[in-house]
Every structure is written in C-alpha cells, then in structure tokens.
Protein backbone atom coordinates (compact mmCIF):
# COMPACT_ATOMS: atom_id res chain seq x y z
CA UNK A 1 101.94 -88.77 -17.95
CA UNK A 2 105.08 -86.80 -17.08
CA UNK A 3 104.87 -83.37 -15.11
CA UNK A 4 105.88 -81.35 -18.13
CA UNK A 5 103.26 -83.33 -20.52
CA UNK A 6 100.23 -82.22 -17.86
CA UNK A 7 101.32 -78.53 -17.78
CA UNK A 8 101.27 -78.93 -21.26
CA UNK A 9 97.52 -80.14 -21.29
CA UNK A 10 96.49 -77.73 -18.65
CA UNK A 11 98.17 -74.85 -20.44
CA UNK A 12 96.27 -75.92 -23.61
CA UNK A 13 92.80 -76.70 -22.22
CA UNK A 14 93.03 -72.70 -20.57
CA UNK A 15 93.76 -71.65 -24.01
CA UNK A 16 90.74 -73.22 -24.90
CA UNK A 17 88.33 -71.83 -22.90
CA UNK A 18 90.04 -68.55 -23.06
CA UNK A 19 89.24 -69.22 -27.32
CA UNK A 20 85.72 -70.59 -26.27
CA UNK A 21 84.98 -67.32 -24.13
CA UNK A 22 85.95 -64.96 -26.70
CA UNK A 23 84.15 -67.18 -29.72
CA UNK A 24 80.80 -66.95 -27.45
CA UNK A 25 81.23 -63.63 -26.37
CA UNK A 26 81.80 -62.69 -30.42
CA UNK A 27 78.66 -64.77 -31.54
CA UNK A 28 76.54 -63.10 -28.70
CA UNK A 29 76.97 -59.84 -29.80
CA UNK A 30 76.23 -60.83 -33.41
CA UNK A 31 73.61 -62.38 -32.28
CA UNK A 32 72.36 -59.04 -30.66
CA UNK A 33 72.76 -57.39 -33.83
CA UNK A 34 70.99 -59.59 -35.31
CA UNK A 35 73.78 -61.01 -38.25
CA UNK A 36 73.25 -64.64 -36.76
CA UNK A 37 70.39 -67.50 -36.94
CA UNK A 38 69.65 -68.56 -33.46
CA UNK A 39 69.40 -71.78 -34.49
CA UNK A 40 72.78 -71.82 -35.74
CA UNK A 41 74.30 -69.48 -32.79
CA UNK A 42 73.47 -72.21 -30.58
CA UNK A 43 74.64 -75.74 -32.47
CA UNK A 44 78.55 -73.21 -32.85
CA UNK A 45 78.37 -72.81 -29.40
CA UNK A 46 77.73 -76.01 -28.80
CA UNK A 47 80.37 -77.07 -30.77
CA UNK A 48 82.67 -74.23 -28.91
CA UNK A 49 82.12 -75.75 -25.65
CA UNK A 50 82.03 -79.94 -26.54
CA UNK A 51 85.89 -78.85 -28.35
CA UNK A 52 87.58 -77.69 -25.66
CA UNK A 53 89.33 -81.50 -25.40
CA UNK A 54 88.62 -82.94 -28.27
CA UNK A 55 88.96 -86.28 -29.41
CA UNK A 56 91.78 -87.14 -31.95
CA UNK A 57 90.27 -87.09 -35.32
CA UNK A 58 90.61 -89.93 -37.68
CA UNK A 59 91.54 -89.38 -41.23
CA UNK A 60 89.66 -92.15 -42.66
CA UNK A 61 86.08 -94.18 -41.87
CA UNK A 62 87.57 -96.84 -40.12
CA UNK A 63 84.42 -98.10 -38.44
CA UNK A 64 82.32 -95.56 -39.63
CA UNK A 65 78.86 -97.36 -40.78
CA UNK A 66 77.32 -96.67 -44.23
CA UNK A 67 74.43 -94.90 -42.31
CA UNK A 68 76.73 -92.74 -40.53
CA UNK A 69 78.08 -91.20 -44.23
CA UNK A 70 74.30 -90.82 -45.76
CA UNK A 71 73.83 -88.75 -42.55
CA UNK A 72 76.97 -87.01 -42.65
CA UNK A 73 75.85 -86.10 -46.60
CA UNK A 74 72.62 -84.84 -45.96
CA UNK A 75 73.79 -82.40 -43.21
CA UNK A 76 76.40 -81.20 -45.39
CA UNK A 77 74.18 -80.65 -48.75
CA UNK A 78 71.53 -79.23 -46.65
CA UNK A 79 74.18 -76.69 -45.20
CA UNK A 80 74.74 -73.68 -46.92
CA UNK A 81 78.23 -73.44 -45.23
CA UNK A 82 81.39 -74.47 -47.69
CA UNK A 83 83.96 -76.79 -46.66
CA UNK A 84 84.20 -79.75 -44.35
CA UNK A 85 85.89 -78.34 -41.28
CA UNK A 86 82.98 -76.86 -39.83
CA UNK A 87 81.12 -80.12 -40.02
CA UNK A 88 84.06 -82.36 -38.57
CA UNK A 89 83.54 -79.84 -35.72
CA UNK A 90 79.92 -80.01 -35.24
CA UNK A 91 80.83 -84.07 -35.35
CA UNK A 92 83.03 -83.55 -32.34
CA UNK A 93 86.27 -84.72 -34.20
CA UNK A 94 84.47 -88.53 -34.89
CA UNK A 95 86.04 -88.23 -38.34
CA UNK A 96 88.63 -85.53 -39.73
CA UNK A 97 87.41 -83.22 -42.84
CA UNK A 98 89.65 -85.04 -44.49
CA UNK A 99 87.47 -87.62 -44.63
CA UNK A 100 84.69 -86.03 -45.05
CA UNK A 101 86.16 -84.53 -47.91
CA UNK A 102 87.26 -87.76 -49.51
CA UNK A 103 83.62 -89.01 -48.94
CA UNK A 104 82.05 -86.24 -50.62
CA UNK A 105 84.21 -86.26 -53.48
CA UNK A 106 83.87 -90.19 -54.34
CA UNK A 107 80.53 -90.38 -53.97
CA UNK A 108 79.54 -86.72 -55.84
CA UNK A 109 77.74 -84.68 -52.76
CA UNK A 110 76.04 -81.70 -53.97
CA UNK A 111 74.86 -78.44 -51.83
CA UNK A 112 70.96 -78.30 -52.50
C-alpha cells in the first residue's frame, strides 16, 4: 500500500467514526425521547460501530449455505423495516442487498 492509498484509508475510517458519533449521538437522544425500541437502538449501534471498516460486500451467494438464506428470510419477514440495505448492514457486509434482494424475490419472502 502506497502513501497516498493509506491517507486515503485513514481519511475515510475518521469519516467514519465522525458518521458513527453523530448516528449514536442521534439515536441516543431518540432514544431519550422515547421514539426508539431499545432493543433495536442497540443491534443499529451495533451495526454503527462493527461498519466503520467494513468488509467488501459480495453481490451474489457465492458460498453462502442454504441455512444461511432461511435465516437471512426469517429476520427479514419478521422485520417490520422495508428494504434490504438495512439487513446487509446488520450482516456486516457478508452479502450485498443486492443479493438479498435477488433471494427474496426468487424464492417469494413475505413481511409477516
């Protein structure tokens, strides 16, 4: 890795936490409003603080095990949330929503 490729990174990880400190500092005075579920305060910052380097995301399942998807579906039909980018978070980047998105699709995922 070249000197201007690490500034790069370093520059982009501060952005991060700079993100992650504003995102947590947002969700903890909702929280103190009482507008979140504590539950779900803490898996988003969770999430918030496990993506401040994440992984590359893959666009397909290569490698992904048939047990992994009937997981992924029943998390995402149990969550009232819409879309798939929330959940690729809360996966730490393991598979793109892209994927998840083709997944649901094909095999006809439902929100309970």
């Amino acid at each position: 890795m070249n000197a201007g490729s690490t500034n790069h990174h370093v520059l982009a990880r501060e952005t991060a936490r700079t993100l992650a400190l504003s995102v947590e500092g947002a969700l903890m005075q909702r929280l103190a409003q009482g507008d979140v579920d504590v539950e779900r305060l803490q898996t988003s910052l969770l999430a918030v603080a496990s993506g401040i380097a994440p992984p590359r995301r893959r666009f397909i399942n290569r490698g992904m095990r048939e047990e992994f998807w009937q997981e992924v579906r029943k998390r995402w039909e149990a969550d009232p949330r819409d879309g798939y980018a929330w959940l690729s978070r809360e996966l730490n980047g393991e598979v793109s929503n892209a994927a998840i998105r083709k997944h649901a699709i094909d095999e006809g995922w439902a929100k309970n």
